[in-house]
PDB file of N, CA and C in Angstrom:
ATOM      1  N   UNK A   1      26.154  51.021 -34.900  1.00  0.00           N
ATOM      2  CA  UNK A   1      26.971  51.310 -36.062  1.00  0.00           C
ATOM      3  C   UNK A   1      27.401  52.772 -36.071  1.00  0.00           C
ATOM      4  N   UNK A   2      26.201  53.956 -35.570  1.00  0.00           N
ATOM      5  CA  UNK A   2      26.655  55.102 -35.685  1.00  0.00           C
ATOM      6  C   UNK A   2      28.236  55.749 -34.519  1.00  0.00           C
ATOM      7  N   UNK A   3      28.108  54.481 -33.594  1.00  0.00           N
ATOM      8  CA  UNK A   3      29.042  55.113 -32.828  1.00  0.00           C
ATOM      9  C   UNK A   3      30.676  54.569 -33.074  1.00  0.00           C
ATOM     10  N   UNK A   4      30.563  53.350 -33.553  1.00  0.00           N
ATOM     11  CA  UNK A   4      31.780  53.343 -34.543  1.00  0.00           C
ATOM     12  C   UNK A   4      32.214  54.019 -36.117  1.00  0.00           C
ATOM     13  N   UNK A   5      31.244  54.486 -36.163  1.00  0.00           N
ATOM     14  CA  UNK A   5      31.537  55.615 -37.399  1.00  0.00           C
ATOM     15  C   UNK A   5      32.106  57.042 -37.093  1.00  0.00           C
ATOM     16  N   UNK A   6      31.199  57.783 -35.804  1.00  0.00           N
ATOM     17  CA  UNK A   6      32.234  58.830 -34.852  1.00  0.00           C
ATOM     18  C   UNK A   6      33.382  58.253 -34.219  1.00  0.00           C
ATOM     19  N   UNK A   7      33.677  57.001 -33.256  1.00  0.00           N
ATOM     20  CA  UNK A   7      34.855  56.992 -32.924  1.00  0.00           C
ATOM     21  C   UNK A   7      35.935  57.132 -34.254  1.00  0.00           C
ATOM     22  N   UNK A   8      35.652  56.642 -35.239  1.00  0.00           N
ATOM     23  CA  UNK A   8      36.641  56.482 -36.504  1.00  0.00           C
ATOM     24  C   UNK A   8      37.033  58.094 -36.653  1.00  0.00           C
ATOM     25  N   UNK A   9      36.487  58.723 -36.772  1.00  0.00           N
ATOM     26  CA  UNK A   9      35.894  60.316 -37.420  1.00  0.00           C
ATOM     27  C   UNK A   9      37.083  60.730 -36.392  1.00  0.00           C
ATOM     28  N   UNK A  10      36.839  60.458 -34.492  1.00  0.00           N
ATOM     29  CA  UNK A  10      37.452  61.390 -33.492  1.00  0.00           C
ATOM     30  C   UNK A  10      38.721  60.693 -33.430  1.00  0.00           C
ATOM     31  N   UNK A  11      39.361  59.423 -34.224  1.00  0.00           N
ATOM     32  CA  UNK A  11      40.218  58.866 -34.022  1.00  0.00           C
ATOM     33  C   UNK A  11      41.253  59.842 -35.022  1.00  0.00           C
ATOM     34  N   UNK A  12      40.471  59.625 -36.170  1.00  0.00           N
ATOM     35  CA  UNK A  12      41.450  60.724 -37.624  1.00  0.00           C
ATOM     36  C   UNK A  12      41.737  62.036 -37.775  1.00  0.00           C
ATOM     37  N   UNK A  13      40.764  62.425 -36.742  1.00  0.00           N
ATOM     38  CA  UNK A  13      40.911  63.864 -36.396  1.00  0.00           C
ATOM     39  C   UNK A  13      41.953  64.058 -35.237  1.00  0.00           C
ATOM     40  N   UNK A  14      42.357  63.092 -34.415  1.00  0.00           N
ATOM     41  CA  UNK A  14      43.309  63.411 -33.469  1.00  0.00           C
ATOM     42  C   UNK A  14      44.228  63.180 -33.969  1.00  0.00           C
ATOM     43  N   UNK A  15      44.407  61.912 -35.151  1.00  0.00           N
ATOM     44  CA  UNK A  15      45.801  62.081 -35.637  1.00  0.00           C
ATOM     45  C   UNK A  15      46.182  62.824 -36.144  1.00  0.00           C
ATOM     46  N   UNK A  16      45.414  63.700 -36.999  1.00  0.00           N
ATOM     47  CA  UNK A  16      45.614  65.109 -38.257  1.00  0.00           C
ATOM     48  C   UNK A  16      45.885  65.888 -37.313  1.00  0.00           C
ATOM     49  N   UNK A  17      45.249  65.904 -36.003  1.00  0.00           N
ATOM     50  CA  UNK A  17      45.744  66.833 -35.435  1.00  0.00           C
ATOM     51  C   UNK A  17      47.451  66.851 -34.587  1.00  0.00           C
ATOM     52  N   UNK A  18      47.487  65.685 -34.200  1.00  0.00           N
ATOM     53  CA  UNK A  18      48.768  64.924 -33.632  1.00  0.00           C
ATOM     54  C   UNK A  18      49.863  65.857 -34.621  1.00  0.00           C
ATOM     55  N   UNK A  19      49.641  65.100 -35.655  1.00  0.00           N
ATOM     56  CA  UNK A  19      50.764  65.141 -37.161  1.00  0.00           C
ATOM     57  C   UNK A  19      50.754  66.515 -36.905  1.00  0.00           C
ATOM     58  N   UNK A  20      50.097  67.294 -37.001  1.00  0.00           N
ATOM     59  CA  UNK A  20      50.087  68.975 -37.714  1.00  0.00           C
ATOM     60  C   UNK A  20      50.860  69.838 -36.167  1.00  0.00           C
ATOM     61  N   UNK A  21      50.590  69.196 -35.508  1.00  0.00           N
ATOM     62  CA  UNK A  21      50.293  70.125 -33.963  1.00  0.00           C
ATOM     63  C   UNK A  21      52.436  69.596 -33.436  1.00  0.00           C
ATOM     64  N   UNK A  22      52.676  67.869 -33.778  1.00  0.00           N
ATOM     65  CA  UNK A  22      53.900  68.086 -33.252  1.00  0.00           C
ATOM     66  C   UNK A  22      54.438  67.170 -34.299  1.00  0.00           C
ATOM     67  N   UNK A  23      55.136  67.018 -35.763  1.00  0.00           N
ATOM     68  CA  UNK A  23      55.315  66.442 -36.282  1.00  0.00           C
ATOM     69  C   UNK A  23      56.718  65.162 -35.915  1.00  0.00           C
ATOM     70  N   UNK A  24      57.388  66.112 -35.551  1.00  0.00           N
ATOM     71  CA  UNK A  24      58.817  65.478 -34.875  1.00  0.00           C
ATOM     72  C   UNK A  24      58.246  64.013 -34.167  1.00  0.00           C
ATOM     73  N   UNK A  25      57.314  64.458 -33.098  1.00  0.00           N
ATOM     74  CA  UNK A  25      57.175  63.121 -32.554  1.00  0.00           C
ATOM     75  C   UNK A  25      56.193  62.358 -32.856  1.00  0.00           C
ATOM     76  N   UNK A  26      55.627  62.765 -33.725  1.00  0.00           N
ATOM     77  CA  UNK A  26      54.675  62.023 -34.667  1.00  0.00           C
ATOM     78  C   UNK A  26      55.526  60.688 -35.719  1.00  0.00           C
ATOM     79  N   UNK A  27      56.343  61.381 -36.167  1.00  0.00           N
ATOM     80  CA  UNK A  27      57.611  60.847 -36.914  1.00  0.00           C
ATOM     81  C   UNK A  27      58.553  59.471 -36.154  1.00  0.00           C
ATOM     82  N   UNK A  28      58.590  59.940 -34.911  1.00  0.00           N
ATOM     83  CA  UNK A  28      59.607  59.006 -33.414  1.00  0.00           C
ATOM     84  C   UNK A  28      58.352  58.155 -33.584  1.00  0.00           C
ATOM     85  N   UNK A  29      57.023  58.089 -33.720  1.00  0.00           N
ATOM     86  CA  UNK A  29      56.208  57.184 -32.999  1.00  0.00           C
ATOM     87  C   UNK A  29      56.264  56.173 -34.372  1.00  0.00           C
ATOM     88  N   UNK A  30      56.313  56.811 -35.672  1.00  0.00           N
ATOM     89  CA  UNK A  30      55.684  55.911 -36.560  1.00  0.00           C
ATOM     90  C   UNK A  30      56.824  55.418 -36.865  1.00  0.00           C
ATOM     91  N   UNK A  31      58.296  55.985 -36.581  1.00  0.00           N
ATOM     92  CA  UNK A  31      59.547  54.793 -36.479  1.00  0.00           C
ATOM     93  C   UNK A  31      59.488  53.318 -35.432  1.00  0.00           C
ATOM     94  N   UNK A  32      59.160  54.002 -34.530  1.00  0.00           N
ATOM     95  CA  UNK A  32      59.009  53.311 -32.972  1.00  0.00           C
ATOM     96  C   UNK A  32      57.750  51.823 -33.605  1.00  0.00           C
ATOM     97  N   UNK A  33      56.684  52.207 -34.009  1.00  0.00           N
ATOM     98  CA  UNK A  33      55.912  50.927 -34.584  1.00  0.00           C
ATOM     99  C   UNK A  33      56.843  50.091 -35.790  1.00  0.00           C
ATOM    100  N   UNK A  34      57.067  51.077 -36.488  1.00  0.00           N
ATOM    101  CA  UNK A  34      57.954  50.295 -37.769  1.00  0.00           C
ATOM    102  C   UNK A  34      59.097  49.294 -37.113  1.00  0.00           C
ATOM    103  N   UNK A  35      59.821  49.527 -36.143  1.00  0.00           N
ATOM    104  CA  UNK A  35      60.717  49.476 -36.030  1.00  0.00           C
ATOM    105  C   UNK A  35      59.977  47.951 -34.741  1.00  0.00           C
ATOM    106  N   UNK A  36      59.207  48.079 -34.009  1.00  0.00           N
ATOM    107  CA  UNK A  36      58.609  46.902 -33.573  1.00  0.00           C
ATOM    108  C   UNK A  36      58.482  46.021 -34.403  1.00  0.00           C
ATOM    109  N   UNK A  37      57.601  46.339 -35.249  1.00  0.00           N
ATOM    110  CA  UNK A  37      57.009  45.139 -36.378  1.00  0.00           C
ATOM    111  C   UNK A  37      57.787  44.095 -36.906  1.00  0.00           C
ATOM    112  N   UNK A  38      58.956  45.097 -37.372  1.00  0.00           N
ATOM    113  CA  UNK A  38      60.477  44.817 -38.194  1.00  0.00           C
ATOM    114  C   UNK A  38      60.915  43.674 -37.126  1.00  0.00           C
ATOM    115  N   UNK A  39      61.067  44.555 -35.463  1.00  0.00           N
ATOM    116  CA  UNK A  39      61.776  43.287 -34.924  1.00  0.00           C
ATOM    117  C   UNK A  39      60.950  41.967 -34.917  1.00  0.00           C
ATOM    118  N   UNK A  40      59.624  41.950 -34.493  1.00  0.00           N
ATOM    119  CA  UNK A  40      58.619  40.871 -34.128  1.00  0.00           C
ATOM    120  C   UNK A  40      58.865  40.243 -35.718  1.00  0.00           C
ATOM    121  N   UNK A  41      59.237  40.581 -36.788  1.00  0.00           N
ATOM    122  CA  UNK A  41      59.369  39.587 -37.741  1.00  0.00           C
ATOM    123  C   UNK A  41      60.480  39.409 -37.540  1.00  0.00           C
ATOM    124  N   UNK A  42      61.321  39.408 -37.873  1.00  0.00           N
ATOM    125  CA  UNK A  42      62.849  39.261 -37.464  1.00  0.00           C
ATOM    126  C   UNK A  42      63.035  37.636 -36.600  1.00  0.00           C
ATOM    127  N   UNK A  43      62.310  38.358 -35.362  1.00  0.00           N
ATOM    128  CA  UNK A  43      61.899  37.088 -33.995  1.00  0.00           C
ATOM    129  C   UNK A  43      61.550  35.558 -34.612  1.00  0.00           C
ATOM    130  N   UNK A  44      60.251  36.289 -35.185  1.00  0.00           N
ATOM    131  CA  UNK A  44      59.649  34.972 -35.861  1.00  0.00           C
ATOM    132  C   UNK A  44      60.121  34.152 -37.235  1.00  0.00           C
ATOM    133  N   UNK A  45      60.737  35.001 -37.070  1.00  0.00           N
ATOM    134  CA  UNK A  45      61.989  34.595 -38.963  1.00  0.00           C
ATOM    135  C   UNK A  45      62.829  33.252 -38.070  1.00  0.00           C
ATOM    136  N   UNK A  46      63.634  34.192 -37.029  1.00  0.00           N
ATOM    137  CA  UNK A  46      64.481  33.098 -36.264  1.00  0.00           C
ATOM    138  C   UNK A  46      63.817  31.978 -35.801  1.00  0.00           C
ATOM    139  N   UNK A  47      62.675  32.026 -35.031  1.00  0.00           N
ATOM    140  CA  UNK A  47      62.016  30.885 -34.142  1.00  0.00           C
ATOM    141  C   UNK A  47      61.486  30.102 -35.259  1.00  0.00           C
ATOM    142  N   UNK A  48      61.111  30.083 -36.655  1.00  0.00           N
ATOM    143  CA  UNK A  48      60.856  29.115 -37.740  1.00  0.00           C
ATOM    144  C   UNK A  48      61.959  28.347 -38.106  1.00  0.00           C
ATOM    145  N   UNK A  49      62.872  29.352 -38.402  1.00  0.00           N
ATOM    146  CA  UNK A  49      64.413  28.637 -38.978  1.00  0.00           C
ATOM    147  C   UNK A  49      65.086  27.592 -37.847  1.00  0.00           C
ATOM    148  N   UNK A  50      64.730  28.216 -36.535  1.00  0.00           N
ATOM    149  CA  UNK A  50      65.296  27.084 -35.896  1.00  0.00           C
ATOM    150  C   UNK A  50      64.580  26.074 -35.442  1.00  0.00           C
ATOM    151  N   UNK A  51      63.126  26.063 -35.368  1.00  0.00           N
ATOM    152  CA  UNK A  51      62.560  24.771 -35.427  1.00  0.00           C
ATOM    153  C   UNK A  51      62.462  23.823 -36.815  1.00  0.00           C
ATOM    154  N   UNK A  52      62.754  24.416 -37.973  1.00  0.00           N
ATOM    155  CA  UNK A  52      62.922  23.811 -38.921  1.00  0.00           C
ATOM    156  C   UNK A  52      64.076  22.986 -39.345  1.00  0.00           C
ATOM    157  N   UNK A  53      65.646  23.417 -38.460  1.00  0.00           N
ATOM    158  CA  UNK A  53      66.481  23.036 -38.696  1.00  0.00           C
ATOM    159  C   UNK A  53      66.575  21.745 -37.460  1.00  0.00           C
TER     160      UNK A  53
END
């Protein structure tokens, strides 16, 4: 248990550090996921509608 409590700890600390250290592409990355997600629903929006129809 204690060592998933430090990985968590060294995970939040690299992002605070990520964010602070280069924000710009901190910003590109969390578009870049958004912008996956968005499509993978999108995908699955279509592949329902057309097995439904």
């Amino acid at each position: 248990m204690q060592v998933k409590k430090v990985a968590t700890y060294v995970l939040v600390a690299f992002v605070a550090f990520y964010l602070f250290s280069r924000p710009t592409q901190a910003a590109d990355a969390v578009n870049g996921v958004f912008d996956g997600v968005l499509n993978g629903a999108n995908q699955l929006a279509t592949f329902f509608s057309r097995v439904l129809n």
